[in-house]
Protein backbone atom coordinates (compact mmCIF):
# COMPACT_ATOMS: atom_id res chain seq x y z
CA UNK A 1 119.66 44.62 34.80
CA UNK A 2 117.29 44.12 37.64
CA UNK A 3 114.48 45.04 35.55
CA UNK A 4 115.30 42.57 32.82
CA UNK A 5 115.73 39.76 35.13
CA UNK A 6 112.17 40.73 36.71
CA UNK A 7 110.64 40.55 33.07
CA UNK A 8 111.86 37.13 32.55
CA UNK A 9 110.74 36.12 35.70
CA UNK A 10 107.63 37.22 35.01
CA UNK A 11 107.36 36.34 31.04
CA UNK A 12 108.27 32.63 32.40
CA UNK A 13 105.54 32.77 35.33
CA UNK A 14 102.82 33.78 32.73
CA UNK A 15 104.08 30.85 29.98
CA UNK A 16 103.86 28.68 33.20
CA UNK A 17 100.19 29.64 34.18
CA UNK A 18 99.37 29.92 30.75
CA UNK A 19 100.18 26.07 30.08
CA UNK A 20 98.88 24.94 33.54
CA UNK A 21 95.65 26.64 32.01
CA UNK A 22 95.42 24.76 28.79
CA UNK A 23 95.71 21.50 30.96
CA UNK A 24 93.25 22.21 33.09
CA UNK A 25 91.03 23.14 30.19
CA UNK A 26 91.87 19.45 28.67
CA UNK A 27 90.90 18.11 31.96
CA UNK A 28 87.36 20.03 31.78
CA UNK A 29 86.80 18.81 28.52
CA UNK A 30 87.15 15.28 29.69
CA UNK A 31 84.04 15.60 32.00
CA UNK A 32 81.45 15.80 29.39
CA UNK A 33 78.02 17.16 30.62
CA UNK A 34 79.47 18.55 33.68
CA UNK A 35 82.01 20.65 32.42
CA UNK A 36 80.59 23.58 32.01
CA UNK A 37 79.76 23.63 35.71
CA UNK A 38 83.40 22.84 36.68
CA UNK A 39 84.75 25.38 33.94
CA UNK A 40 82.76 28.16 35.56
CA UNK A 41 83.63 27.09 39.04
CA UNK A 42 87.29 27.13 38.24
CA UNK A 43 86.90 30.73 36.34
CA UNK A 44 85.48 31.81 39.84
CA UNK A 45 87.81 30.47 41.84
CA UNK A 46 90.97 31.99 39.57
CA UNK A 47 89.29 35.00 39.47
CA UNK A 48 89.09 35.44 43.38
CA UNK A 49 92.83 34.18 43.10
CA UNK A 50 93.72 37.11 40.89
CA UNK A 51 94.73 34.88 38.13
CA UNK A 52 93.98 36.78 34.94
CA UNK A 53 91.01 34.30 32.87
CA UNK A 54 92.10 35.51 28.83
CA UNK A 55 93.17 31.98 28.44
CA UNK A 56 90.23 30.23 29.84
CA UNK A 57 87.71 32.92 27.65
CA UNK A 58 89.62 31.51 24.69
CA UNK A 59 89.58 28.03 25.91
CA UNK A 60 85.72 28.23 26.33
CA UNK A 61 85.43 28.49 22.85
CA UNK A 62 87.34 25.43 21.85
CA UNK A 63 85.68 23.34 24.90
CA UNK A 64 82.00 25.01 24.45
CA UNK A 65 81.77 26.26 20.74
CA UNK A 66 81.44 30.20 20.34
CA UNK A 67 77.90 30.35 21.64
CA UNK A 68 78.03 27.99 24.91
CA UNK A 69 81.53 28.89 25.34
CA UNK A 70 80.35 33.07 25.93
CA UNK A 71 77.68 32.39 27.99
CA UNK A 72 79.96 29.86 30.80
CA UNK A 73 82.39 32.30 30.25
CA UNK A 74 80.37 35.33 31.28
CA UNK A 75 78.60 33.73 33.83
CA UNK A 76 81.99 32.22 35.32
CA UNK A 77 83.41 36.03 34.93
CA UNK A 78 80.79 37.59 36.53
CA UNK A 79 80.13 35.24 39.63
CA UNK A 80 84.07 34.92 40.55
CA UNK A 81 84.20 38.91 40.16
CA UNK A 82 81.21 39.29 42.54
CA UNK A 83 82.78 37.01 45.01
CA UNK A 84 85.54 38.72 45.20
CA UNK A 85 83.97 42.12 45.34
CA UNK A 86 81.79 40.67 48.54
CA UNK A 87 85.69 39.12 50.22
CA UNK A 88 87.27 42.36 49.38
CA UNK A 89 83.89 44.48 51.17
CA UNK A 90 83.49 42.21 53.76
CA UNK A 91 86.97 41.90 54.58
CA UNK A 92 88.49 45.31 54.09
CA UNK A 93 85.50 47.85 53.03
CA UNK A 94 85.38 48.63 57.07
CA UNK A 95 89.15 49.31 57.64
CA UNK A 96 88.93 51.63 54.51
CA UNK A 97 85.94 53.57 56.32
CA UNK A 98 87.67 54.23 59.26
CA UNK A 99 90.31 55.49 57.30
CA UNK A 100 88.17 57.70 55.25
CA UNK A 101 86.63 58.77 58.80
CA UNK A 102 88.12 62.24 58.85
CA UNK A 103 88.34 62.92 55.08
CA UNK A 104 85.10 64.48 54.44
CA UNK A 105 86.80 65.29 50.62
CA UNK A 106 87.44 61.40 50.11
CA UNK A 107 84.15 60.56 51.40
CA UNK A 108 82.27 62.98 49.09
CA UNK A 109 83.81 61.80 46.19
CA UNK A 110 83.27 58.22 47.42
CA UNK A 111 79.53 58.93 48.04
CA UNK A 112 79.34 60.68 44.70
CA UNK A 113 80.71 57.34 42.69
CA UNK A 114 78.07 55.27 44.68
CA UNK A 115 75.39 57.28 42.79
CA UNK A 116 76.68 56.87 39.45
CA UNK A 117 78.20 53.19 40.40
CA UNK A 118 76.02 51.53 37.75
CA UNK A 119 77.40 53.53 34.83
CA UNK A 120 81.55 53.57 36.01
CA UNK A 121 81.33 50.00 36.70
CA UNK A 122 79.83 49.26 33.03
CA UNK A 123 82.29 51.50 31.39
CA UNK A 124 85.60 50.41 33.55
CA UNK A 125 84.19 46.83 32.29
CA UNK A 126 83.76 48.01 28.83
CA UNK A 127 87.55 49.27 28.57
CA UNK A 128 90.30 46.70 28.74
CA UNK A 129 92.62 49.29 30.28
CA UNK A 130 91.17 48.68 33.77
CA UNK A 131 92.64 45.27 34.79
CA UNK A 132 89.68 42.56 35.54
CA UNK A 133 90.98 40.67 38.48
CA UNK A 134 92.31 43.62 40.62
CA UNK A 135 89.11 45.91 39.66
CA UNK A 136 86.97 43.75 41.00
CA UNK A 137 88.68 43.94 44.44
CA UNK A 138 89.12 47.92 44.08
CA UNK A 139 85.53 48.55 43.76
CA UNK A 140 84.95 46.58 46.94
CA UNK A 141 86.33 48.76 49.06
CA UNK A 142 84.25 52.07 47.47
CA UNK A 143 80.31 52.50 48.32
CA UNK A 144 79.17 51.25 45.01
CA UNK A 145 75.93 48.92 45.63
CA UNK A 146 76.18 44.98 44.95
CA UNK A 147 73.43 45.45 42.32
CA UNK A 148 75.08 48.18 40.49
CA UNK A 149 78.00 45.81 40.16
CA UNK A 150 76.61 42.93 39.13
CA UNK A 151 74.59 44.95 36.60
CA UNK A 152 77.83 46.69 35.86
CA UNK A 153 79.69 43.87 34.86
CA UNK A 154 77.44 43.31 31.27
CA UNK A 155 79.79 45.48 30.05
CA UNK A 156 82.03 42.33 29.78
CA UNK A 157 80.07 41.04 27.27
CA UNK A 158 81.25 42.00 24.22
CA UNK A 159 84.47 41.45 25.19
CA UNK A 160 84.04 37.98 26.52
CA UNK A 161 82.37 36.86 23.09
CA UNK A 162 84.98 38.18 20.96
CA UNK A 163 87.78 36.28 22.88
CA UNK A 164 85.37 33.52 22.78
CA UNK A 165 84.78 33.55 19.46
CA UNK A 166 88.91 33.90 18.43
CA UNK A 167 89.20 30.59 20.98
CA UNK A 168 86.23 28.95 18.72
CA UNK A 169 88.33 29.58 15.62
CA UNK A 170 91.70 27.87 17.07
CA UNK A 171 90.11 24.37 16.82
CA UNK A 172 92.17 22.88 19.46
CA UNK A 173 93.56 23.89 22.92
CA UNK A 174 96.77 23.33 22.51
CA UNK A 175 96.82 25.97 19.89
CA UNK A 176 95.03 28.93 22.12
CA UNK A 177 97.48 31.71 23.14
CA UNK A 178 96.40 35.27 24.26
CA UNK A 179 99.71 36.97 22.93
CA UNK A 180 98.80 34.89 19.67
CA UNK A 181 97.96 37.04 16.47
CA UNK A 182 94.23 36.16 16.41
CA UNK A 183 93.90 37.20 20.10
CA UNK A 184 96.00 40.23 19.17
CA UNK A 185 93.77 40.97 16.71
CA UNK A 186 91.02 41.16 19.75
CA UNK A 187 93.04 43.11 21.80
CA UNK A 188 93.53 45.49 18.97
CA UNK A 189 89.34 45.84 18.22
CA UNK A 190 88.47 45.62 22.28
CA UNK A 191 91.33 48.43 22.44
CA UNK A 192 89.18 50.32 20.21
CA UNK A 193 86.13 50.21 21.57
CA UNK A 194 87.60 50.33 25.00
CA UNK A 195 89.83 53.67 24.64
CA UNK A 196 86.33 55.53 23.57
CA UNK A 197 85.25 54.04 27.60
CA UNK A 198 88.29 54.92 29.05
CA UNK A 199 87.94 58.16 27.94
CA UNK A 200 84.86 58.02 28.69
CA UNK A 201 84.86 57.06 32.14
CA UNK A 202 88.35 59.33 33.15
CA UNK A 203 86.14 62.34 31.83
CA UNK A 204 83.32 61.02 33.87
CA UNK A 205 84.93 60.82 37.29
CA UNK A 206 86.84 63.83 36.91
CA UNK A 207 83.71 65.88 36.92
CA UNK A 208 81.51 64.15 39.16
CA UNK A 209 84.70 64.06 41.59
CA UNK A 210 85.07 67.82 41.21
CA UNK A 211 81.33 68.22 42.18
CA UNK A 212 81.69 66.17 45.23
CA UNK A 213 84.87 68.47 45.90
CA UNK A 214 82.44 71.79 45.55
CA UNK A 215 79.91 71.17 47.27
CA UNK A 216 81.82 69.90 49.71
CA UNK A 217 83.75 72.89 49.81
CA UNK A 218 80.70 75.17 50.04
C-alpha cells in the first residue's frame, strides 16, 4: 500500500515537472534571438538541480527545429553536466579521499578507471541505463580527469538528436511527452544501441577492476 501511494506521488511529481517544463519552454520561445542562450542556461541549471532534461531535448526540437534544436541541446547537456561534475569534485571529491585513505583495493580500482576514464565515460553516456543527472555527480567524486569527461560526454550525441528529432516531429509543445509513443519509440532504438554499451562497459570495468585488484594483491 505504501508503495502504491509512493508511485502516485511520484507519477504526479513527474506530470507536475513535466508541465512546468513545457511552460517554461513556451516562455523561451517567446524571446526570439536569445532563446537559445536562455534554453541552454536553463538545461544547465536543471541539470545541476538533478531535474531529468528528456522534456526539454524534445522541446528543443519544436523551439529550434531538429538541427538547432541538437546542437543547444548538447551543448546545454554537456555544460550543466560539467558543472555539476566540478560542484560534486570540488565539494565532496576530498571527503571521498579521505575515506578511500586506507583502502588501498578501492583506490586501485579508482586509479585504474582514471586511466580508462575517457572510454567508461563515453560508453556510460552512450547507454541510457546509467541515469544522466546523478552520473554526472557520481563520476565527480572518482579520479577521472575533467577532459576525459567533457570528451566523454559526445557519447550523448546520438541520443540527444534522436529525442530532438521525435520533439521536431510533434509540431507543437503542448503535444511533447517523453512517455508518449514517438518518444517510446526512442527509448526503444536508444535501448538498443545502449544495452550493446552497457554491456559493454559492465564487461569493461569488471576486468580492469579485477586487474587493479591483482596487482594490488601481488
Amino acid at each position: 500500500m505504501i508503495l502504491i501511494n509512493f508511485s502516485i506521488v511520484a507519477a504526479i511529481h513527474l506530470s507536475n515537472i513535466q508541465e512546468s517544463l513545457q511552460s517554461l519552454l513556451k516562455w523561451i520561445q517567446d524571446f526570439g534571438s536569445a532563446s537559445a542562450a536562455i534554453f541552454i542556461g536553463t538545461y544547465l541549471l536543471l541539470t545541476v538541480l538533478l531535474i531529468p532534461g528528456s522534456v526539454l531535448t524534445l522541446g528543443a526540437g519544436v523551439v529550434f527545429g531538429a538541427i538547432w534544436g541538437s546542437l543547444y541541446a548538447f551543448i546545454g547537456a554537456t555544460l550543466g553536466a560539467t558543472a555539476a561534475f566540478l560542484i560534486g569534485r570540488y565539494f565532496a571529491r576530498d571527503w571521498i579521499s579521505k575515506k578511500i585513505e586506507g583502502n588501498a583495493k578501492f583506490k586501485a580500482i579508482d586509479e585504474t578507471v582514471a586511466k580508462e576514464g575517457l572510454k567508461i565515460v563515453f560508453l556510460t553516456r552512450l547507454s541510457p541505463a546509467f541515469p544522466f543527472v546523478l552520473l554526472n555527480y557520481a563520476f565527480s567524486v572518482t579520479d577521472v580527469s575533467l577532459r576525459d569527461y567533457v570528451l566523454g560526454c559526445t557519447g550523448m550525441i546520438p541520443g540527444t538528436i534522436l529525442y530532438v528529432y521525435i520533439g521536431s516531429l510533434a509540431g507543437s509543445l503542448a503535444t511533447i511527452d517523453a512517455s508518449a509513443p514517438s518518444a517510446q519509440s526512442a527509448q526503444l532504438a536508444l535501448r538498443s544501441v545502449g544495452l550493446i554499451a552497457t554491456v559493454a562497459v559492465t564487461l569493461y570495468l569488471t576486468r580492469i577492476a579485477r586487474k587493479a585488484l591483482a596487482s594490488e594483491d601481488d
